[in-house]
C-alpha atoms as a PDB file:
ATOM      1  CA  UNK A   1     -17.493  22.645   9.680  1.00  0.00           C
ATOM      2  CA  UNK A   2     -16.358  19.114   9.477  1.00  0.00           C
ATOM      3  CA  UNK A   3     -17.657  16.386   6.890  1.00  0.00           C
ATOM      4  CA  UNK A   4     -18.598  12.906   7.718  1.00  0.00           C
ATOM      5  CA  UNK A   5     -15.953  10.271   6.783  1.00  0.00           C
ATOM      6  CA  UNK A   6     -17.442   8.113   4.003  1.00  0.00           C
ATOM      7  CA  UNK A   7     -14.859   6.044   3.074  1.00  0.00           C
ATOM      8  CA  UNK A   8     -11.613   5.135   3.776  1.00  0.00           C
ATOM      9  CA  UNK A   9      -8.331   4.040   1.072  1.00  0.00           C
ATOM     10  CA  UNK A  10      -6.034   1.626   2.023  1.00  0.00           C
ATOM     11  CA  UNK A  11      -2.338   1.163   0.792  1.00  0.00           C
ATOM     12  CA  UNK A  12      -1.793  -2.571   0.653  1.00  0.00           C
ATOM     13  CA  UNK A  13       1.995  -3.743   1.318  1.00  0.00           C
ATOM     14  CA  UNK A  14       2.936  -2.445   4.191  1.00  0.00           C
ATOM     15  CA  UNK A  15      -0.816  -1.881   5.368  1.00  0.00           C
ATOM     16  CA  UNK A  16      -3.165  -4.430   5.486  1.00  0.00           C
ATOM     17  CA  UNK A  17      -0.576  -7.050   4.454  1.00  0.00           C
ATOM     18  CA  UNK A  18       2.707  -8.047   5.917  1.00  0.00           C
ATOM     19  CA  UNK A  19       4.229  -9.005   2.257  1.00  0.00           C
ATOM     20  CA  UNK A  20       7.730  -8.526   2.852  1.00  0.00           C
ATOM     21  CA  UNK A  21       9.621 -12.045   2.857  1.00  0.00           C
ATOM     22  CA  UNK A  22       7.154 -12.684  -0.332  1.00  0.00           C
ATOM     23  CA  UNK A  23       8.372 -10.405  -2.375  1.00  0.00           C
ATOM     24  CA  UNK A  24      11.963 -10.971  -1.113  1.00  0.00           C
ATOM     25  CA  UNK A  25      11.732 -14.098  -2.143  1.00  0.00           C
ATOM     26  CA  UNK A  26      10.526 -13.587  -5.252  1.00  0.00           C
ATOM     27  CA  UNK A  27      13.368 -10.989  -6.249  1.00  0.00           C
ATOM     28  CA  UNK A  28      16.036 -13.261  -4.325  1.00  0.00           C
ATOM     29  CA  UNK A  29      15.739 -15.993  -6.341  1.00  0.00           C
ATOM     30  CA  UNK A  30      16.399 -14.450  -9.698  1.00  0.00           C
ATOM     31  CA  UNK A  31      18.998 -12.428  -8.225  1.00  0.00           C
ATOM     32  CA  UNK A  32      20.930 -16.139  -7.394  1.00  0.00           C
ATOM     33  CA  UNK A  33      21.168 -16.935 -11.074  1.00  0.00           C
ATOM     34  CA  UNK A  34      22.770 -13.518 -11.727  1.00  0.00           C
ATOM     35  CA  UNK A  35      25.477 -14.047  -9.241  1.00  0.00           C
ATOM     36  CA  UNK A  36      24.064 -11.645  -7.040  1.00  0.00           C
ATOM     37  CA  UNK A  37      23.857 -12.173  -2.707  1.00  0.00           C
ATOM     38  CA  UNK A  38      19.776 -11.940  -1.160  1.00  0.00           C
ATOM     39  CA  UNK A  39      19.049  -9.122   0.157  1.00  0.00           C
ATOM     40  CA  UNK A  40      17.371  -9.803   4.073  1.00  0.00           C
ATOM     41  CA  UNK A  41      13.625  -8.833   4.608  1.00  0.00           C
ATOM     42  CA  UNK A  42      14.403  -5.298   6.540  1.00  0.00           C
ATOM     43  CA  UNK A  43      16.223  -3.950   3.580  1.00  0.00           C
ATOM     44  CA  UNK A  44      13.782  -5.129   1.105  1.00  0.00           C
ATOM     45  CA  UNK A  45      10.998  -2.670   3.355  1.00  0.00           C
ATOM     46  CA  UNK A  46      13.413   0.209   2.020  1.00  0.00           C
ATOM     47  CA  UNK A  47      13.110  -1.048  -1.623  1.00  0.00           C
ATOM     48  CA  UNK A  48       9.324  -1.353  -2.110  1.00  0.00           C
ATOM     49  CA  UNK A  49       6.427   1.256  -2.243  1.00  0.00           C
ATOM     50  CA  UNK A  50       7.134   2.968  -5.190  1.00  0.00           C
ATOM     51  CA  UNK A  51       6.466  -0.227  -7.757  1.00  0.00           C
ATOM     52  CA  UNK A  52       8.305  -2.380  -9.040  1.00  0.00           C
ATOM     53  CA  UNK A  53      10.149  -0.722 -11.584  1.00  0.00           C
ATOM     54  CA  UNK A  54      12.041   1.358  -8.783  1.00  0.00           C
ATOM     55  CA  UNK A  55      11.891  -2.127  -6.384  1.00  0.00           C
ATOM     56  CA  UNK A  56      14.105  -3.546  -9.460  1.00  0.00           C
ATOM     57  CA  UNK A  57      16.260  -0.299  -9.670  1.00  0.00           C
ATOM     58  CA  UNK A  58      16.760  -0.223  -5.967  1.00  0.00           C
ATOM     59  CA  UNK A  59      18.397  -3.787  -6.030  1.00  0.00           C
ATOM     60  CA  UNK A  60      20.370  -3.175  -8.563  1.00  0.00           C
ATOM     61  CA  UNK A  61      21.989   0.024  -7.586  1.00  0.00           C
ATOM     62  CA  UNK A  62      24.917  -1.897  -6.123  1.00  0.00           C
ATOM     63  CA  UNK A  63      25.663  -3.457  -9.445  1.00  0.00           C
ATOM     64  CA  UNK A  64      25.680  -1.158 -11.904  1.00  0.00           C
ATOM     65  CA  UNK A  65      26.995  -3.963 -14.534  1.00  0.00           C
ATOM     66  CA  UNK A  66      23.870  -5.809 -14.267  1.00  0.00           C
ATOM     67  CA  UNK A  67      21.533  -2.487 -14.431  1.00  0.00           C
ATOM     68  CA  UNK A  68      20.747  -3.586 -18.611  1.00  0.00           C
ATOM     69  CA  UNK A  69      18.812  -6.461 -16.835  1.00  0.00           C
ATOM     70  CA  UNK A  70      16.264  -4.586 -15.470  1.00  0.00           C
ATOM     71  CA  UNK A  71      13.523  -5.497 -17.588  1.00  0.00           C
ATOM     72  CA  UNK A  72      14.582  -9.428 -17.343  1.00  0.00           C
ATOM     73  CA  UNK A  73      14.483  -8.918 -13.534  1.00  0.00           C
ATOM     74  CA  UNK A  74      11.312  -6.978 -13.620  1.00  0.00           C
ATOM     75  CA  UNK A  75      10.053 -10.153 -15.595  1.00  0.00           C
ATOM     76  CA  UNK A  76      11.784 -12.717 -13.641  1.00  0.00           C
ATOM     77  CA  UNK A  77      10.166 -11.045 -10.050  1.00  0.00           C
ATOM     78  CA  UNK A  78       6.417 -10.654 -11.621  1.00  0.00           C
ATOM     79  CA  UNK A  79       6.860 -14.954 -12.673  1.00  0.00           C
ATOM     80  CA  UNK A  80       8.253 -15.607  -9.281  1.00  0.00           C
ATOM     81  CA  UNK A  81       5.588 -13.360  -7.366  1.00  0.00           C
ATOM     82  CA  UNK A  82       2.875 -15.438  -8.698  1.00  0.00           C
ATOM     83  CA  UNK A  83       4.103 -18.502  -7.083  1.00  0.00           C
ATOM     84  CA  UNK A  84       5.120 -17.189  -3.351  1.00  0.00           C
ATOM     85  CA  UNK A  85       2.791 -14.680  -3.010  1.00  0.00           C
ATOM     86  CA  UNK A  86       0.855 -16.785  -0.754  1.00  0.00           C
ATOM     87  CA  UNK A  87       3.582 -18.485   0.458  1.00  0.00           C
ATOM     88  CA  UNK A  88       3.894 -16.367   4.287  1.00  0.00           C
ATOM     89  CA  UNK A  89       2.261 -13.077   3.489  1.00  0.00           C
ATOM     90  CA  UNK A  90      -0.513 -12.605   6.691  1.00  0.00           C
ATOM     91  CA  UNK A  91      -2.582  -9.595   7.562  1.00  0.00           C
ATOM     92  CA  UNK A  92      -1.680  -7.387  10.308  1.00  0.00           C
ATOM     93  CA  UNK A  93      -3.242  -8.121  13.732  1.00  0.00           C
ATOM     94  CA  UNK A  94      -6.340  -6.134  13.685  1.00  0.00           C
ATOM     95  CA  UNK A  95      -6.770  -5.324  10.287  1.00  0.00           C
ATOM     96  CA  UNK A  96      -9.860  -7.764   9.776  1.00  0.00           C
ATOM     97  CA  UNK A  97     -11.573  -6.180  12.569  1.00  0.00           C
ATOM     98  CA  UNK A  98     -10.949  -2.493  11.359  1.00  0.00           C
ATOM     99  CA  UNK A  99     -12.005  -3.432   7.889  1.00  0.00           C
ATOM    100  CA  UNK A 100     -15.478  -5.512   9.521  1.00  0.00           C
ATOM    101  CA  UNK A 101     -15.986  -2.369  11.539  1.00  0.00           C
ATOM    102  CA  UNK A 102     -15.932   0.266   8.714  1.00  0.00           C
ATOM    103  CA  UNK A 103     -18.335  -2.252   6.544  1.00  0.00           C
ATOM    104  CA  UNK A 104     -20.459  -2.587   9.385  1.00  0.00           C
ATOM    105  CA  UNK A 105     -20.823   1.328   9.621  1.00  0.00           C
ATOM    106  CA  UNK A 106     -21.124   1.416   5.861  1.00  0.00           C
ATOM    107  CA  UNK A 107     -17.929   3.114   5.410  1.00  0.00           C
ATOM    108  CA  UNK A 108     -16.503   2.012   1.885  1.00  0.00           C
ATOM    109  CA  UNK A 109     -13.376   0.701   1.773  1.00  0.00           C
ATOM    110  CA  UNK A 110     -10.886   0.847  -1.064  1.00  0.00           C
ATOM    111  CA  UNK A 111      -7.218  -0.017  -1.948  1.00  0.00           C
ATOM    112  CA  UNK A 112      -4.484   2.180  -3.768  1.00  0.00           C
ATOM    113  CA  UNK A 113      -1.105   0.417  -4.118  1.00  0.00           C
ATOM    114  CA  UNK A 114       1.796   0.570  -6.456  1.00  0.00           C
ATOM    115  CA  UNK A 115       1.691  -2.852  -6.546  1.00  0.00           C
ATOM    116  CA  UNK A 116       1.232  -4.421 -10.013  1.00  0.00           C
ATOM    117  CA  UNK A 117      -3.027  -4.296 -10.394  1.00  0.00           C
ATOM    118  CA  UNK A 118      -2.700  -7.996 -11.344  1.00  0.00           C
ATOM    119  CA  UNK A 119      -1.122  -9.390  -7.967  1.00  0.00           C
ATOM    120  CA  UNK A 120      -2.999  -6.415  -6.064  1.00  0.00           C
ATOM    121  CA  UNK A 121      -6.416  -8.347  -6.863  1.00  0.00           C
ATOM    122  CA  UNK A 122      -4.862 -11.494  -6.182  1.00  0.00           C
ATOM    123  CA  UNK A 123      -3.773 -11.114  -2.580  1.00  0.00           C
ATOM    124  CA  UNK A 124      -6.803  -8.710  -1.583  1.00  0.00           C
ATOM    125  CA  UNK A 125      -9.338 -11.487  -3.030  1.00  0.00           C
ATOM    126  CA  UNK A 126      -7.268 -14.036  -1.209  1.00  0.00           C
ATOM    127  CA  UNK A 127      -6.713 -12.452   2.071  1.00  0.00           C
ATOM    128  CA  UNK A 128      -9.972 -10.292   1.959  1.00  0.00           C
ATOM    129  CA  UNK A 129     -13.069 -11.772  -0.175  1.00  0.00           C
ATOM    130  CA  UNK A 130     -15.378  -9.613   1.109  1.00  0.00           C
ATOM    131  CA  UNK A 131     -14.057  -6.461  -0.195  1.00  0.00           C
ATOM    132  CA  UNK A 132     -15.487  -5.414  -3.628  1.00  0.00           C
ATOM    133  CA  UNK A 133     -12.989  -6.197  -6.566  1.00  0.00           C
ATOM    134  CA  UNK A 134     -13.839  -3.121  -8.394  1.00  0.00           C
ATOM    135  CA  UNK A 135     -12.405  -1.114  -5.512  1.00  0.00           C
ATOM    136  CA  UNK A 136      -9.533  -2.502  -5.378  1.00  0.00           C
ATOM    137  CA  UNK A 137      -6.565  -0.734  -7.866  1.00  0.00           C
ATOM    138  CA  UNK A 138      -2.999  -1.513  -7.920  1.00  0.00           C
ATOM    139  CA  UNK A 139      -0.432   0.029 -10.171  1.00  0.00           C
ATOM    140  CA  UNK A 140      -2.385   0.190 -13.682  1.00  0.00           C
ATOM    141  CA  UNK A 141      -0.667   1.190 -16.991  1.00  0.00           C
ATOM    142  CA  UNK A 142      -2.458   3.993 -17.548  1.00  0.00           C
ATOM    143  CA  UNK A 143      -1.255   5.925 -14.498  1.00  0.00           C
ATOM    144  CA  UNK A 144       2.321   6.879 -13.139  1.00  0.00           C
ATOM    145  CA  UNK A 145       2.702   5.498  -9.410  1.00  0.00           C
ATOM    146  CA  UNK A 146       1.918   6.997  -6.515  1.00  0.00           C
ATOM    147  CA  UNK A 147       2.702   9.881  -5.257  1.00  0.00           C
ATOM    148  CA  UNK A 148       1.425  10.947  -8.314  1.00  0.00           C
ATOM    149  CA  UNK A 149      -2.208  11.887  -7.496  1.00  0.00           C
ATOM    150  CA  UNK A 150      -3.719  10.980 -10.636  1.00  0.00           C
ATOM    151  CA  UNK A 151      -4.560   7.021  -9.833  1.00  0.00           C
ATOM    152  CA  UNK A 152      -5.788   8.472  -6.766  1.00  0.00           C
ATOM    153  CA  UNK A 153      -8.235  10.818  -8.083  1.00  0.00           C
ATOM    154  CA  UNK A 154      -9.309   9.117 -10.970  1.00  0.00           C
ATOM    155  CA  UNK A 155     -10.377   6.383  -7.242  1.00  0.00           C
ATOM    156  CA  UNK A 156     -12.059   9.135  -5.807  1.00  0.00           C
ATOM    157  CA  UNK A 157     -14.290   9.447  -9.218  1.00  0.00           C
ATOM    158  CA  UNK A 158     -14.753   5.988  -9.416  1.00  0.00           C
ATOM    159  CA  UNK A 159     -16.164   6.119  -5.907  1.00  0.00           C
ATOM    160  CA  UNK A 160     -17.828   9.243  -6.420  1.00  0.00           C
ATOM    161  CA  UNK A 161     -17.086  11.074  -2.990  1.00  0.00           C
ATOM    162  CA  UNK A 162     -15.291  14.121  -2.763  1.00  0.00           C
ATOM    163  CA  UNK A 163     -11.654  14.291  -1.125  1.00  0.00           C
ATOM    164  CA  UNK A 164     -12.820  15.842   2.193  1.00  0.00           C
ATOM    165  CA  UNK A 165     -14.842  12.129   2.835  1.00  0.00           C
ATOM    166  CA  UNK A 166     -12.123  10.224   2.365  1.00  0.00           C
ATOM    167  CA  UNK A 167      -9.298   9.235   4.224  1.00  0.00           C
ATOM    168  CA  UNK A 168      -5.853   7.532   2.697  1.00  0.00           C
ATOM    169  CA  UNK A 169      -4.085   5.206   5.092  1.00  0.00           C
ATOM    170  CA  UNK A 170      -0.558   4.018   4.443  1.00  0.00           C
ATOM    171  CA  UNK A 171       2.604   2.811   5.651  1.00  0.00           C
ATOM    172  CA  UNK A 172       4.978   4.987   4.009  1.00  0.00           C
ATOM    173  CA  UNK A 173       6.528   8.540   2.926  1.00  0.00           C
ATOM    174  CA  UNK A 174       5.305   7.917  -0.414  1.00  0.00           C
ATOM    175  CA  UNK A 175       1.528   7.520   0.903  1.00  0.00           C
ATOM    176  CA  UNK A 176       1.534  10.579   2.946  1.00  0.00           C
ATOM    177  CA  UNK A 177       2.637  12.150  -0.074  1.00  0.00           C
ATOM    178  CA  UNK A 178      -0.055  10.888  -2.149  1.00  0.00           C
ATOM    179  CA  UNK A 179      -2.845  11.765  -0.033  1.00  0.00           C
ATOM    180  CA  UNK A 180      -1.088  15.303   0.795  1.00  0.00           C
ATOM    181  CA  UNK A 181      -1.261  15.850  -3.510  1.00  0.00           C
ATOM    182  CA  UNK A 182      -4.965  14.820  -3.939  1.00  0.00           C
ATOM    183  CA  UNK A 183      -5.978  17.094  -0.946  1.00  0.00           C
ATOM    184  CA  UNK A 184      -6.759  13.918   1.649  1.00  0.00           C
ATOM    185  CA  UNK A 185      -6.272  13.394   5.011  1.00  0.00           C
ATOM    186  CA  UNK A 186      -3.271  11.434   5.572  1.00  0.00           C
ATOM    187  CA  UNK A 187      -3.061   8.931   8.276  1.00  0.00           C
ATOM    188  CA  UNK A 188       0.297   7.080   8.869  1.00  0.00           C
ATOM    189  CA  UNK A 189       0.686   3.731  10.425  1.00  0.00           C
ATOM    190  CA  UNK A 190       4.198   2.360  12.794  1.00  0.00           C
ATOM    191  CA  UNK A 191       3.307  -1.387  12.005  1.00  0.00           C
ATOM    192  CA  UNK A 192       4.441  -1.574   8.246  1.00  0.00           C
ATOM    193  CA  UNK A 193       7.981  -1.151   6.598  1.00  0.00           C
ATOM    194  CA  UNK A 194       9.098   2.191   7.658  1.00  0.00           C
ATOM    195  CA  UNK A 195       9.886   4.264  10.648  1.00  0.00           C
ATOM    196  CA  UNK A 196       7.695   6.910  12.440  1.00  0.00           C
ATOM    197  CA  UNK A 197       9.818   9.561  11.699  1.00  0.00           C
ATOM    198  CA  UNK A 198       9.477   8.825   8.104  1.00  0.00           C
ATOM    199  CA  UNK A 199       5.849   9.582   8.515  1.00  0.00           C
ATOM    200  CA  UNK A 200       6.637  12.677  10.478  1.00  0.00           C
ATOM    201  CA  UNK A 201       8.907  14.265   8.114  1.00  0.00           C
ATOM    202  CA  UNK A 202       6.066  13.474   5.328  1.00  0.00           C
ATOM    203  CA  UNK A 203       3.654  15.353   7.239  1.00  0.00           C
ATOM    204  CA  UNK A 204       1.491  12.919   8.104  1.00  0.00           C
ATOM    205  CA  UNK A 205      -2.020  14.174   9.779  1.00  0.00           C
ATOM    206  CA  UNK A 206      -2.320  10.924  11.902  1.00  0.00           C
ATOM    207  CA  UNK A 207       0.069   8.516  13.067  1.00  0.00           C
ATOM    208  CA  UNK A 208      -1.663   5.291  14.987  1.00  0.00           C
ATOM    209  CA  UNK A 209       0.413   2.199  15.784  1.00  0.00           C
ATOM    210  CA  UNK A 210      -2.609   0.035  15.722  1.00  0.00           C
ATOM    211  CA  UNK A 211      -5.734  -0.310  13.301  1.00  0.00           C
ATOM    212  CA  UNK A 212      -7.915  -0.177  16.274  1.00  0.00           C
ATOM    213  CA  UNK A 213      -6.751   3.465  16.703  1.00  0.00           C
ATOM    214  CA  UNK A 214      -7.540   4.471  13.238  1.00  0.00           C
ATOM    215  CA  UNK A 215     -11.443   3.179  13.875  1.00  0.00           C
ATOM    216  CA  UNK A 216     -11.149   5.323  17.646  1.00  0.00           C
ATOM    217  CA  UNK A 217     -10.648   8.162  15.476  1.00  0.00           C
ATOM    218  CA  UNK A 218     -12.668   8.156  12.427  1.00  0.00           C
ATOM    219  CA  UNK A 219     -15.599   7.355  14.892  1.00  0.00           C
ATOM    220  CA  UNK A 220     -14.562  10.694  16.921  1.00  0.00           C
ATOM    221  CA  UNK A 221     -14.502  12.634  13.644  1.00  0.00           C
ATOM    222  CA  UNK A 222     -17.461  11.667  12.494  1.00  0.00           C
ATOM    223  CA  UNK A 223     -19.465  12.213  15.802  1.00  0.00           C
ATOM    224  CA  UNK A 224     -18.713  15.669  15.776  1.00  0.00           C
ATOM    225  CA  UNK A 225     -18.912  16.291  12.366  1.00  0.00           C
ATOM    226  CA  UNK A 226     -23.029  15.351  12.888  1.00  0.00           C
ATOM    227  CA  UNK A 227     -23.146  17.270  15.863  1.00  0.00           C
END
């Protein structure tokens, strides 16, 4: 028998925000003073999702000389971040709706991101006031990123619902995986930084290239799941 969808977690980058030239930007501009070329926007959707400290890595790989810099670039990226952040970073079309929809039904809404928490409250209180802070984690210290399940579950006890009333949305191999390891249905979406087959090989339950589709079916489930 199915269970009623009761609330629904939300990666962010990728997701509900289109952050890429942001945080290109941001990493860009301390790579000029080591001497090192920008990277463009489409490769820098192959360097996020898995936080920053593997962003960093990923940029570096090319110059292994400078790979002792990490933690200046790390530093460098999180100073720069807080200034452009806002700069051209713009919700996907149809994201507000989804998210007024699910309120509106009183399905709860949450975000899970590897983003640091910091600039994960930032842009979601910026971009989305009405969703409730305390819902809202990014990447916190005292859990490893995602796909590690453990930020995810320690959500679903914050939120006190079980994993079979919640669904995880992302944009990215590394979200499928997440929801796959704390037992959650796994929708993918086409609009973010990666490629449908990406989703596909990650075993995604769902894969929607619009939010409206994501509302279609979480309205179907739950219909027959009270009938």
């Amino acid at each position: 028998m199915k269970t009623s969808v009761q609330a629904v977690i939300f990666d962010l980058d990728g997701t509900l925000l289109n952050t890429i030239h942001d945080i290109a930007t941001s990493v860009n501009n301390p790579l000029a003073k080591l001497g090192i070329p920008s990277y463009s926007d489409e490769e820098f959707k192959y360097f996020v999702g898995d936080g920053v400290h593997t962003l960093v890595k990923r940029v570096l790989a090319r110059y292994p000389h400078h790979h002792h810099q990490e933690s200046w670039l790390v530093d460098a990226y999180m100073s720069e971040y807080a200034i452009h952040q806002f700069d051209t970073t713009t919700p996907y079309e149809g994201i507000h709706l989804l998210l007024e929809k699910l309120a509106s039904h009183s399905i709860r809404i949450a975000v899970l991101s590897n983003k640091p928490h910091q600039d994960t409250l930032k842009v979601i209180k910026h971009y989305f006031p009405f969703l409730p802070q305390q819902d809202v984690w990014g990447k916190k210290p005292e859990f490893p990123p995602k796909p590690n399940p453990q930020s995810l579950l320690a959500l679903l006890h914050h939120l006190q619902l079980s994993k079979e009333n919640v669904w995880y949305v992302g944009d990215t191999a590394t979200d499928m995986m997440t929801a796959k390891n704390g037992g959650l249905t796994a929708i993918g979406v086409t609009w973010g930084f990666r490629q449908k087959e990406e989703l596909i090989d990650a075993h995604a339950d769902f894969i929607v290239s619009h939010p409206h589709e994501i509302w279609r079916l979480l309205a179907e489930h739950n219909k027959h799941a009270s009938e």
